[in-house]
N, C-alpha and C. Protein backbone atom coordinates (compact mmCIF):
# COMPACT_ATOMS: atom_id res chain seq x y z
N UNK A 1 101.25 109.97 -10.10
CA UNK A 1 101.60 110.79 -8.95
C UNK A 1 102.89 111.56 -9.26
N UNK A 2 102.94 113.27 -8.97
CA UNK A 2 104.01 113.09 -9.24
C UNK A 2 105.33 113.55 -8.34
N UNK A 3 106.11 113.67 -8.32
CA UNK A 3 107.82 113.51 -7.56
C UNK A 3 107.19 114.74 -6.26
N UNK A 4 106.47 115.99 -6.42
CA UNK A 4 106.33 116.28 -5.00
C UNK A 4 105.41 115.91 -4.47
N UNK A 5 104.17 115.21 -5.27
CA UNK A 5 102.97 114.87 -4.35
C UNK A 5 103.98 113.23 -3.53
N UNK A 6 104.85 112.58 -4.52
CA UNK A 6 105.35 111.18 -3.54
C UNK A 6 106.19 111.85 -2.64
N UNK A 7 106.71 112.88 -2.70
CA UNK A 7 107.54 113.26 -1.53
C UNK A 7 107.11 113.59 -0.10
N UNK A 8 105.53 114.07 -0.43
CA UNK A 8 104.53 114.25 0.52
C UNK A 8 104.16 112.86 0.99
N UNK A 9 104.01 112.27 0.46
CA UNK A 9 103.57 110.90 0.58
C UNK A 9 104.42 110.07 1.76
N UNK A 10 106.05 110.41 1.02
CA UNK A 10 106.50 109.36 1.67
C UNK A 10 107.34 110.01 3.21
N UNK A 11 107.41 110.98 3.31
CA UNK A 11 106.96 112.20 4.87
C UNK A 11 105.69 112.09 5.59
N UNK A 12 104.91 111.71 5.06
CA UNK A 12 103.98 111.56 5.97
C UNK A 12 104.28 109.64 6.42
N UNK A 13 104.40 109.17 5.17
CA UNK A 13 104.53 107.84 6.10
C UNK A 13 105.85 107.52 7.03
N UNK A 14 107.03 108.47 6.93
CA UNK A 14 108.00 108.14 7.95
C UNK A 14 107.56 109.07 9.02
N UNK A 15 107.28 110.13 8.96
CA UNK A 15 106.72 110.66 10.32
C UNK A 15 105.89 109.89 11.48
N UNK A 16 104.67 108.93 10.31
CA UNK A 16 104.03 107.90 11.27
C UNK A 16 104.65 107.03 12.03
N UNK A 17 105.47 106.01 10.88
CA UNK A 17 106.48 105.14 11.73
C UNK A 17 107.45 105.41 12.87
N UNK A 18 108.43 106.76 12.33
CA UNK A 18 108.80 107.31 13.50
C UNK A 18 108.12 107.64 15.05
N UNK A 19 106.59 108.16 14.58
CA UNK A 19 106.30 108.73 16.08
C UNK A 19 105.69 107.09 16.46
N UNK A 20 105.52 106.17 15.97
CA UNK A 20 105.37 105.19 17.07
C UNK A 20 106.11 105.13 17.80
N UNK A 21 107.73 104.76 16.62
CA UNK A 21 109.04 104.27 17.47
C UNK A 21 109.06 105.17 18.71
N UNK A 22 108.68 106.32 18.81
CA UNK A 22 108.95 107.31 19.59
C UNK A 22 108.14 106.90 21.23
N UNK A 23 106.71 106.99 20.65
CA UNK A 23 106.48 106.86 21.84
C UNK A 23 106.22 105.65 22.47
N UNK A 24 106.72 104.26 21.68
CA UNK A 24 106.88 102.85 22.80
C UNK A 24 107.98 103.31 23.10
N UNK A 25 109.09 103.25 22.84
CA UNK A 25 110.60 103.68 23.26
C UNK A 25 110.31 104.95 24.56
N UNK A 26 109.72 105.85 24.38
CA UNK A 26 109.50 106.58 25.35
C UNK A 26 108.95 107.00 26.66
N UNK A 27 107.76 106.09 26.43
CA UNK A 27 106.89 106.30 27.26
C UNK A 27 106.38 105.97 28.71
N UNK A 28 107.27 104.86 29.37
CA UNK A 28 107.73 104.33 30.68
C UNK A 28 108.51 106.08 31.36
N UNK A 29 109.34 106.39 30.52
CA UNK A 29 109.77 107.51 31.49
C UNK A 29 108.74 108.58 31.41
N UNK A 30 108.12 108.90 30.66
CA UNK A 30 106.82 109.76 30.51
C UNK A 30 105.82 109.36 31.66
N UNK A 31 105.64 108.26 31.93
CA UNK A 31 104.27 107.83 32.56
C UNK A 31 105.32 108.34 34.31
N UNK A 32 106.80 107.78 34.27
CA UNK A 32 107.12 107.97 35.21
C UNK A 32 107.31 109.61 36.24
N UNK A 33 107.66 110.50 34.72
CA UNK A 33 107.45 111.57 35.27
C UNK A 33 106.60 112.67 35.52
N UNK A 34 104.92 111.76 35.14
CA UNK A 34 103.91 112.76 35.36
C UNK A 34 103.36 111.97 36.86
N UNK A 35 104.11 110.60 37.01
CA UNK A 35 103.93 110.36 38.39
C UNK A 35 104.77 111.12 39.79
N UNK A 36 106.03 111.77 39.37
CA UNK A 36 106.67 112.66 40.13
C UNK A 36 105.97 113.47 40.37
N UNK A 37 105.93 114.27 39.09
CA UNK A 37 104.88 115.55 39.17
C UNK A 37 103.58 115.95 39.86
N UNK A 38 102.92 114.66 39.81
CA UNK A 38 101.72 114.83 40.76
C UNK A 38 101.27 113.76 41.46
N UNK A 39 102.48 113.23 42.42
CA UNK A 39 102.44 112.76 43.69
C UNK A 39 102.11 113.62 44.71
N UNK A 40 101.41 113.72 45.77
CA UNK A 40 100.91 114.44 46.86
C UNK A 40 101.98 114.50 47.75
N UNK A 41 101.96 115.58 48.31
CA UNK A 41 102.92 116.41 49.45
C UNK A 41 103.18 115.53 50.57
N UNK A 42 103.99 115.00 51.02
CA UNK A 42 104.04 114.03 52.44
C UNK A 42 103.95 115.15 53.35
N UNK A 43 103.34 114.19 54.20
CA UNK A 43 102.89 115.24 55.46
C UNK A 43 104.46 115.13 56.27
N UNK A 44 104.37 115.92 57.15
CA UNK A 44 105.48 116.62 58.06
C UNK A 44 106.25 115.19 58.64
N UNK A 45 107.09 114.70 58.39
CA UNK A 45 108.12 113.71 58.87
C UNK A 45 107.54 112.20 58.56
N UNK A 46 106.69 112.31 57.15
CA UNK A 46 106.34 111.24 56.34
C UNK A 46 107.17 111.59 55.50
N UNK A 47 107.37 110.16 54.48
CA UNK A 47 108.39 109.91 53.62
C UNK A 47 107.57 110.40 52.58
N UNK A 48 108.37 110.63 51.34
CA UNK A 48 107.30 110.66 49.99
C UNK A 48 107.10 109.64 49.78
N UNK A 49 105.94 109.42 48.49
CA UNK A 49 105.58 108.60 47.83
C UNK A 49 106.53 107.87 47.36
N UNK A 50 107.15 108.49 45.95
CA UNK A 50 108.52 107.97 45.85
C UNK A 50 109.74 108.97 46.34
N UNK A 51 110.86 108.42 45.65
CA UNK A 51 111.97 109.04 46.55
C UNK A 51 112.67 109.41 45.08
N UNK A 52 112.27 108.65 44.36
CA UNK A 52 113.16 109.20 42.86
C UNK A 52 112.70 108.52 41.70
N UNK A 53 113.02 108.65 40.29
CA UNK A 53 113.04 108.43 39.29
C UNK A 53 112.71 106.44 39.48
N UNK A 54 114.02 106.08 39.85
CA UNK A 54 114.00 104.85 39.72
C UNK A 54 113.17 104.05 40.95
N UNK A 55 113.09 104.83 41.80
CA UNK A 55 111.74 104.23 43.16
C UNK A 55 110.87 104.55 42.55
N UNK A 56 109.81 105.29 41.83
CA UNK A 56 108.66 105.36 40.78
C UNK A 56 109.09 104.12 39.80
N UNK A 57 109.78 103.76 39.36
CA UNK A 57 109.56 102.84 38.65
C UNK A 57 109.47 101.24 39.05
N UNK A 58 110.34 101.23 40.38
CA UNK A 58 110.17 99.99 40.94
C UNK A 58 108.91 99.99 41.77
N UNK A 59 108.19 100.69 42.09
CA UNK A 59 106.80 100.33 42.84
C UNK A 59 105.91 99.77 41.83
N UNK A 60 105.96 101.44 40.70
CA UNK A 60 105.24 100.89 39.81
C UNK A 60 105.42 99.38 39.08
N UNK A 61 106.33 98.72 39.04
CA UNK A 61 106.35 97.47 38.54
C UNK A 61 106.34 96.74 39.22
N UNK A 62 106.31 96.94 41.02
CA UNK A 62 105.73 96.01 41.82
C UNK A 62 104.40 95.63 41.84
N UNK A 63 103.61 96.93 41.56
CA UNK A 63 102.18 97.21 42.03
C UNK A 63 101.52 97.09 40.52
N UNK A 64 101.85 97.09 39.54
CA UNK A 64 100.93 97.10 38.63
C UNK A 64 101.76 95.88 37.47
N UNK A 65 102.94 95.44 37.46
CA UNK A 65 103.67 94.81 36.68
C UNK A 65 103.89 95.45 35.64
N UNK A 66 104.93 95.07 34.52
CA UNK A 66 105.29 95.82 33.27
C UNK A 66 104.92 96.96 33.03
N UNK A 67 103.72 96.26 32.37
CA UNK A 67 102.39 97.30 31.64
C UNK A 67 102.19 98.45 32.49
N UNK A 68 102.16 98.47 33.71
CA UNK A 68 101.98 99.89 34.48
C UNK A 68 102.81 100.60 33.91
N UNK A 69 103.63 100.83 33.51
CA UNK A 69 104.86 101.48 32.63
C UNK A 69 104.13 102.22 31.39
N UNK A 70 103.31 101.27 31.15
CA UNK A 70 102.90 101.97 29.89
C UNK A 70 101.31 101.87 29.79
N UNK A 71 100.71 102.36 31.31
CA UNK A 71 99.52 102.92 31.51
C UNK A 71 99.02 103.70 30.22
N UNK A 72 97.55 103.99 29.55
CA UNK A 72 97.29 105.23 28.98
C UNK A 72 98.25 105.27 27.77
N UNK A 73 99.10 104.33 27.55
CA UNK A 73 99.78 104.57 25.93
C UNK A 73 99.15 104.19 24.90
N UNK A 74 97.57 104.08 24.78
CA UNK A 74 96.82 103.76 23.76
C UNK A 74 96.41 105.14 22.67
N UNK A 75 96.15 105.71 23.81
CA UNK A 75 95.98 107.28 23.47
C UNK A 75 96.87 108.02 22.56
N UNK A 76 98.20 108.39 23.31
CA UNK A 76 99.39 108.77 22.41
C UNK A 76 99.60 107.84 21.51
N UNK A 77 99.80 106.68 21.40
CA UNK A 77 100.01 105.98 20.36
C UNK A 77 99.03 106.34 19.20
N UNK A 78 97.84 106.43 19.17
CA UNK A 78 96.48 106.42 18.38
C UNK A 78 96.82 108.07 17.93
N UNK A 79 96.92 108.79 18.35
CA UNK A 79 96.97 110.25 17.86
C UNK A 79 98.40 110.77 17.85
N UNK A 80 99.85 109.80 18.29
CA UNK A 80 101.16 110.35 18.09
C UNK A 80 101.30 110.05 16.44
N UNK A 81 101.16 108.70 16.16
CA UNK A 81 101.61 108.06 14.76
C UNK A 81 100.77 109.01 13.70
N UNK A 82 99.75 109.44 14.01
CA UNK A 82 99.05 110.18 12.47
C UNK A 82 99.93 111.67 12.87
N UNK A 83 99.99 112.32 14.40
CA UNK A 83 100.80 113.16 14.60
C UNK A 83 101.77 113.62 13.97
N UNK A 84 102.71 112.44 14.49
CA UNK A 84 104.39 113.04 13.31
C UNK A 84 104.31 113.25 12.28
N UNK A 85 103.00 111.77 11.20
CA UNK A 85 102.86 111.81 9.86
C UNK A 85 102.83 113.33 9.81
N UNK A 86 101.76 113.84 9.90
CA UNK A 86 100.76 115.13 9.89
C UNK A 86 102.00 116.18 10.26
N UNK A 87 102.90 115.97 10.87
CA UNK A 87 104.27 117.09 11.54
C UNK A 87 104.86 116.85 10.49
N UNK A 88 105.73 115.76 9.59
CA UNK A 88 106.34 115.61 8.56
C UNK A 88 105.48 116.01 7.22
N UNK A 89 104.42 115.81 7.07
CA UNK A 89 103.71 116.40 5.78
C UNK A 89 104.01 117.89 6.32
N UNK A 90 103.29 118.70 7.28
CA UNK A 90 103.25 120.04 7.18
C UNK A 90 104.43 120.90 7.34
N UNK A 91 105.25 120.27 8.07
CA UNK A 91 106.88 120.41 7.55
C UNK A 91 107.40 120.50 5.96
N UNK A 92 107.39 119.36 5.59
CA UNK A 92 107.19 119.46 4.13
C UNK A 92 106.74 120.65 3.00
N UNK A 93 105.61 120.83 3.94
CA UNK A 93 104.45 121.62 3.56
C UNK A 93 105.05 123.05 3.85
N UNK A 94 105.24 123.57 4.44
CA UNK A 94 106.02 124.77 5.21
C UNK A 94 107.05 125.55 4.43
N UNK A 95 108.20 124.27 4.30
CA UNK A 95 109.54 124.39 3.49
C UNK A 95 109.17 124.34 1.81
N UNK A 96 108.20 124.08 1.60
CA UNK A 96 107.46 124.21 -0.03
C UNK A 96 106.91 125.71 -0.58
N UNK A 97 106.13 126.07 0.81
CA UNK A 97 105.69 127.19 0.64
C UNK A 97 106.58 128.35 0.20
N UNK A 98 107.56 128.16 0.97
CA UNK A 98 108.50 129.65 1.10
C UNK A 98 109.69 129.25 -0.12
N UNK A 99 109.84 128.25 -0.83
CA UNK A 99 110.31 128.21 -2.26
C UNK A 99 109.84 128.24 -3.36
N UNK A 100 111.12 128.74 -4.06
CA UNK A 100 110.63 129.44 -5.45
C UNK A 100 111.07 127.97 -6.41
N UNK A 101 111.80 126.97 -6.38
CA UNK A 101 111.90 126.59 -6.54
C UNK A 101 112.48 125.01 -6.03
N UNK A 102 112.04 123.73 -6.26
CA UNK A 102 112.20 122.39 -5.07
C UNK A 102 113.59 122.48 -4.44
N UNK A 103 114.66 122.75 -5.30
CA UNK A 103 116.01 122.29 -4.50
C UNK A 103 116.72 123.72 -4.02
N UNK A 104 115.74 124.62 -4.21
CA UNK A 104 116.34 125.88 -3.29
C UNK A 104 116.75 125.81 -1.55
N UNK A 105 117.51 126.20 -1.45
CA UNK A 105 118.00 126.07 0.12
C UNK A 105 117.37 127.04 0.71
N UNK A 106 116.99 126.48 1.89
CA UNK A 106 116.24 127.45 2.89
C UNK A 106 116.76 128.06 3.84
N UNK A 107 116.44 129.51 4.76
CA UNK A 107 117.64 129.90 5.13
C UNK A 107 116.96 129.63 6.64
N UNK A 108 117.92 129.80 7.88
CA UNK A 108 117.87 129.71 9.33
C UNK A 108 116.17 129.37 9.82
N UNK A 109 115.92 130.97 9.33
CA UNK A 109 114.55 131.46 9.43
C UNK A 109 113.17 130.82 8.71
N UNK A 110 113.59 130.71 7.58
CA UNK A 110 112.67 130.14 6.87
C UNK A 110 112.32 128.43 7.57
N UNK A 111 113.49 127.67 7.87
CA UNK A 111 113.28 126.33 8.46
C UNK A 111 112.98 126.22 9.50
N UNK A 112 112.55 127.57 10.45
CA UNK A 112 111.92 127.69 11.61
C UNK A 112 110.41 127.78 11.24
N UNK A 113 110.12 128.83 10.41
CA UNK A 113 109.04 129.18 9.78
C UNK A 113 108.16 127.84 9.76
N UNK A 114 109.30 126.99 8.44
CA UNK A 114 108.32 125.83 8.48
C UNK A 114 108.16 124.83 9.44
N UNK A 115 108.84 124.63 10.70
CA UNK A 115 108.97 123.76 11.89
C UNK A 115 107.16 124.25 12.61
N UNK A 116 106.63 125.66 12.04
CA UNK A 116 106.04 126.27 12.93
C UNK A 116 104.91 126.02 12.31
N UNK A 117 104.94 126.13 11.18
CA UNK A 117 103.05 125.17 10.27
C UNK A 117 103.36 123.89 11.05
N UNK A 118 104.50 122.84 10.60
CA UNK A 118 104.15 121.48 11.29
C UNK A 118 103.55 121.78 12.73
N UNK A 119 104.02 122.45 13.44
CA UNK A 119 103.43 122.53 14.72
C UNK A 119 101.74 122.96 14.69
N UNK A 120 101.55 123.69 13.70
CA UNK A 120 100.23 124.48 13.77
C UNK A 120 99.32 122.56 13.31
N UNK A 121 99.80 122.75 12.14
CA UNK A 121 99.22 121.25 11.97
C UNK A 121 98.52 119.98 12.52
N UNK A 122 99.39 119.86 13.54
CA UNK A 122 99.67 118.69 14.74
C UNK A 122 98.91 118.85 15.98
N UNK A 123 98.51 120.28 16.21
CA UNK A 123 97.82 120.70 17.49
C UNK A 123 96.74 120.23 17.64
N UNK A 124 95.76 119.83 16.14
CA UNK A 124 94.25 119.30 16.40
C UNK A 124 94.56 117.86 16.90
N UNK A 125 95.45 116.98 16.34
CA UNK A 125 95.69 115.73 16.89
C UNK A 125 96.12 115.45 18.45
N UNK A 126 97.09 116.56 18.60
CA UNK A 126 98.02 116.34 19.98
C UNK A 126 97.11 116.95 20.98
N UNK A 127 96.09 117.38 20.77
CA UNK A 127 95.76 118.28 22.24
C UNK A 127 94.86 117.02 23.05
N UNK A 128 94.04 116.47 22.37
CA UNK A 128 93.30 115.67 22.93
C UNK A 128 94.05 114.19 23.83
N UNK A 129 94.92 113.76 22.79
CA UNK A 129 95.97 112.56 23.56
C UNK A 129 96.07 112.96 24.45
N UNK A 130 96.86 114.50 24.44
CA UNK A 130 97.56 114.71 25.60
C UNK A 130 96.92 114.72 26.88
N UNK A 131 95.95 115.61 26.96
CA UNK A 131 94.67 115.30 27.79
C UNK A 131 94.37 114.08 28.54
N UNK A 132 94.04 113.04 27.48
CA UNK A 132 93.39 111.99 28.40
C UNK A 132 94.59 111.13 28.60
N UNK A 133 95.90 111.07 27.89
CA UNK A 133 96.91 110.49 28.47
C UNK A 133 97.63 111.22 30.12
N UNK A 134 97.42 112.51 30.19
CA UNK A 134 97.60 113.11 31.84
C UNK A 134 96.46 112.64 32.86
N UNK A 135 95.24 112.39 32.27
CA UNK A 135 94.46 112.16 32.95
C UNK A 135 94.50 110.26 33.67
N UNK A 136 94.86 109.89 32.78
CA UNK A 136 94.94 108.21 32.89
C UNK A 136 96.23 108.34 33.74
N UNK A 137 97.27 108.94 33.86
CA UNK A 137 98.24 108.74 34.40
C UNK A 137 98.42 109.28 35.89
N UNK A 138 97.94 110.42 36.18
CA UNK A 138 97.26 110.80 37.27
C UNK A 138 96.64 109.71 38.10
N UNK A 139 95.26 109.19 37.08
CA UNK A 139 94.77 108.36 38.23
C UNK A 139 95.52 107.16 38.36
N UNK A 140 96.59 106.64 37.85
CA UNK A 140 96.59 105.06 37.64
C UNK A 140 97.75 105.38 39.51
N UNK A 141 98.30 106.98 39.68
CA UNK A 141 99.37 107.37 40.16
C UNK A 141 98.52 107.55 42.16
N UNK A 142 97.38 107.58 41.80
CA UNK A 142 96.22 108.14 43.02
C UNK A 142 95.99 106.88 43.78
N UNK A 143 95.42 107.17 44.72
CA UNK A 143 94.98 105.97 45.61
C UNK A 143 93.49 105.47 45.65
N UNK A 144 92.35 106.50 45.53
CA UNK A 144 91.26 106.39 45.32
C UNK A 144 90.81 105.62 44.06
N UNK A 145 89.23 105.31 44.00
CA UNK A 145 89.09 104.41 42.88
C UNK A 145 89.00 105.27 41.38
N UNK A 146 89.23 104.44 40.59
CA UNK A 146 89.31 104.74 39.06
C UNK A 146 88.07 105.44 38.53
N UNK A 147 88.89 106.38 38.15
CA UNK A 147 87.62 107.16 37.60
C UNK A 147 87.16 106.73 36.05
N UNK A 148 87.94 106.49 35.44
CA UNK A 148 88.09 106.06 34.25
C UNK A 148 88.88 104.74 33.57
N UNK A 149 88.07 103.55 32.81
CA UNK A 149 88.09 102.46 32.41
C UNK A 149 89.28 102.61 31.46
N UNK A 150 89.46 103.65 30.57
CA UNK A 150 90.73 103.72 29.57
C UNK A 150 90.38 104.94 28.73
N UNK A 151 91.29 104.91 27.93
CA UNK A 151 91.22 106.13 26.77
C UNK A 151 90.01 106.48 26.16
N UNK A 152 89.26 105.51 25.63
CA UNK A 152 88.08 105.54 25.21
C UNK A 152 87.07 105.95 26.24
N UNK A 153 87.03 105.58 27.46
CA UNK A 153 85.90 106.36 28.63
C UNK A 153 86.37 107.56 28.81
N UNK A 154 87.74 107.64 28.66
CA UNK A 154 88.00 108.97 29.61
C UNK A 154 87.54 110.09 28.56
N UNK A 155 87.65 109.75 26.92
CA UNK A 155 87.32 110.87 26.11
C UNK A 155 85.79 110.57 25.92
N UNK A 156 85.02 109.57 26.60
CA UNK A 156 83.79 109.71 26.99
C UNK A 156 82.77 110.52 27.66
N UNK A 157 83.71 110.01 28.62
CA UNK A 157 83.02 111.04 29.96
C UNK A 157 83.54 112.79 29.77
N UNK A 158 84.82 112.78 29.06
CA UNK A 158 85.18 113.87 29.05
C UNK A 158 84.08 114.59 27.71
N UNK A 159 83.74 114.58 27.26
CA UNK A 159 82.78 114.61 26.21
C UNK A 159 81.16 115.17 27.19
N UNK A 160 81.14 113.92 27.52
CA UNK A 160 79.54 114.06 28.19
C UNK A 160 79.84 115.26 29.39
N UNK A 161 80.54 115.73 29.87
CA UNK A 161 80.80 116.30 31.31
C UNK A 161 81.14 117.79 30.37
N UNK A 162 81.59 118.23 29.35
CA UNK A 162 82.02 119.41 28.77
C UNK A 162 82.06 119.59 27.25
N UNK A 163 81.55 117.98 26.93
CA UNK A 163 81.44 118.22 25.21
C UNK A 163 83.06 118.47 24.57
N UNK A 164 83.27 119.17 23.27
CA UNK A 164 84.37 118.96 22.72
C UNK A 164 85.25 119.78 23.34
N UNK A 165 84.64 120.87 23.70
CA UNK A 165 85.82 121.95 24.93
C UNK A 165 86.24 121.17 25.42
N UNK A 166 85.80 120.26 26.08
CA UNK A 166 86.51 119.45 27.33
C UNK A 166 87.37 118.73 27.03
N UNK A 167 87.34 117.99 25.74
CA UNK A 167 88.68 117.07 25.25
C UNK A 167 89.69 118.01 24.75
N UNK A 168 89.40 119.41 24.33
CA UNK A 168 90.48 119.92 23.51
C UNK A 168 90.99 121.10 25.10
N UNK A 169 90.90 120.65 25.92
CA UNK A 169 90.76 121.59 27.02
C UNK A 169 92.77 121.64 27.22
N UNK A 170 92.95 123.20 27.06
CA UNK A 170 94.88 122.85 26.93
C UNK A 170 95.39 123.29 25.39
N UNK A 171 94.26 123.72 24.83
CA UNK A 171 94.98 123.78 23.33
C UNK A 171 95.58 124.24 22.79
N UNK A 172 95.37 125.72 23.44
CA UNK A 172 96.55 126.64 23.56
C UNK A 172 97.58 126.79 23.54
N UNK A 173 97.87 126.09 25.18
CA UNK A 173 99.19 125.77 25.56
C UNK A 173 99.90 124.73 24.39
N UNK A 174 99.18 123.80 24.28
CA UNK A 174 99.47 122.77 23.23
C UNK A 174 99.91 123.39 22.16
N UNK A 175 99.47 124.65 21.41
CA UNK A 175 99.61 124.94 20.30
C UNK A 175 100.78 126.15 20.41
N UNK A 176 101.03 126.88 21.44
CA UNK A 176 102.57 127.29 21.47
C UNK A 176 103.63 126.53 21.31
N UNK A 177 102.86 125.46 22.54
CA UNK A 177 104.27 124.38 22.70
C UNK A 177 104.85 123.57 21.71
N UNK A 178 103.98 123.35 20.23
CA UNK A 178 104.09 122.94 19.19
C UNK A 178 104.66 123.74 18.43
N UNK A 179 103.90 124.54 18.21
CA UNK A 179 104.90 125.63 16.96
C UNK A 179 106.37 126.01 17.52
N UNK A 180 106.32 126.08 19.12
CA UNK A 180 107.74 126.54 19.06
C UNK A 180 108.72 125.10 19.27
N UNK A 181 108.88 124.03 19.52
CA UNK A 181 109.10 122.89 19.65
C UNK A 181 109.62 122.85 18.30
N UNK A 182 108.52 122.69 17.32
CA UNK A 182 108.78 122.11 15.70
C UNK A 182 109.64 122.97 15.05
N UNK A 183 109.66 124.32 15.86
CA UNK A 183 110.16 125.12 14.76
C UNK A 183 112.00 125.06 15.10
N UNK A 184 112.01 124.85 16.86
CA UNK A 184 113.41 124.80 17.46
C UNK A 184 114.24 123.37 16.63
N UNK A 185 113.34 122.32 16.55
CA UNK A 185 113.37 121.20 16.00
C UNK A 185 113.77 120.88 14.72
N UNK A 186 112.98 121.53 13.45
CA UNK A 186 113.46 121.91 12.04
C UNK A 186 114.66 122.86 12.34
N UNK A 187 115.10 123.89 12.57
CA UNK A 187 116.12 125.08 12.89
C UNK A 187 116.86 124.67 13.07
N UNK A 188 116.96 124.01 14.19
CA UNK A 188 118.18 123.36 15.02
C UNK A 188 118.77 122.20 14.25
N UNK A 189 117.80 121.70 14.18
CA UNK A 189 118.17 119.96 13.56
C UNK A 189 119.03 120.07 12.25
N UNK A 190 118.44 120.77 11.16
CA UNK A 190 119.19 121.30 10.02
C UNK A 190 120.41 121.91 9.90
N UNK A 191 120.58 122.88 11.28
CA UNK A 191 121.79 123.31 11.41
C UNK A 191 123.29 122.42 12.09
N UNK A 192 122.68 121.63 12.64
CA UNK A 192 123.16 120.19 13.24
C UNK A 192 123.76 119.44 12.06
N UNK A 193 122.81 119.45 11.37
CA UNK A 193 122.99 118.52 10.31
C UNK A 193 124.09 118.63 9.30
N UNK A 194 123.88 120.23 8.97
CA UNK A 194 124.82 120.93 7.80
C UNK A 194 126.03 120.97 8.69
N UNK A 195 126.25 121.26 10.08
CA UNK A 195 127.54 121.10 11.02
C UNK A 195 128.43 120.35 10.61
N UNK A 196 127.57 119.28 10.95
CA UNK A 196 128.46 117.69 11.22
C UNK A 196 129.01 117.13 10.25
N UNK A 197 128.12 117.57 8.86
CA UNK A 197 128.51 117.60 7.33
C UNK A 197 130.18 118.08 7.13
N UNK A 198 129.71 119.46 7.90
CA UNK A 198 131.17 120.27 6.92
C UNK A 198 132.00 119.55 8.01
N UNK A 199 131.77 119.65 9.01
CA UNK A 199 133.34 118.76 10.27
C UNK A 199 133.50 117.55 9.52
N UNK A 200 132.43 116.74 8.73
CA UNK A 200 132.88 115.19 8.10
C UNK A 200 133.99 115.59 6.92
């Protein structure tokens, strides 16, 4: 193997590890704030549902214990971890392209450039999670009965009801929100980086 195919190698395997860490560490406030988001309107001199951040979280751990916290994290988990890999390879991948040579420095632009393949990359993985992880979280957030058993039914039924349109339904959006994300992400982050360097 040699020194850039292991470099590929070993970017894709911290990208994986990372996006787990990412989304157990994350994902209680995620579940919490797509329950803000689409809580229903209280009627005229009814209270809301919740009242804030931390009242969404104490019902939810009244009413469902722990794990309600981390409703639907089977999904993101299953398609975040090959995600990042797949964001750190095409990152990789990106910043390879536009050199002439491995230890050439890349400029502002160019490390946006490549933030913006990782994003292109990542979109076939991320669109679908994202999907049935809004969808699981929605209902777990509703009062009516369950429409869906878990990740695996919901990209079931979502399947049988619209076929593959229907799971990749959002991809679009998904795929701006990626390229420009990854690219603010590589850009930024690098310039952060080289900052804090020269202030050390």
């Amino acid at each position: 193997m040699t020194k850039e195919q292991t470099g590929f190698l070993s970017n894709f395997l911290a990208g994986g590890v990372g996006g787990a860490c990412a989304i157990v560490s994350g994902f209680p406030l995620d579940t919490i704030k797509v329950r803000l988001q689409t809580m229903p309107n209280p009627a005229p001199g009814e209270k809301p549902l919740y009242t804030g951040t931390f009242d969404c979280a104490k019902q939810t751990v009244a009413k469902e214990g722990f794990k309600g916290l981390y409703k639907g994290m089977a999904a993101p988990l299953v398609g975040v971890t090959p995600m990042f890999a797949v964001c750190f390879l095409g990152n990789s991948i990106g910043k390879r392209l536009q050199q002439k040579s491995p230890d050439q420095e890349l400029t502002v632009l160019q490390l946006f450039n490549a933030g913006m393949v990782a994003g292109v990359f990542t979109t076939g993985i991320m669109a679908p999670g994202e999907r049935i992880k809004c969808l699981l979280q929605i209902q777990a957030a509703g009062t009516g009965p369950a429409k869906y058993a878990g990740p695996l039914d919901c990209a079931k039924q979502l399947f049988r009801e619209g076929g593959i349109r229907s799971i990749y339904k959002g991809t679009c959006a998904t795929l701006l929100r990626g390229t420009g994300l990854h690219s603010r992400e590589e850009g930024g982050g690098d310039q952060a980086v080289a900052f804090r360097v020269g202030v050390d």
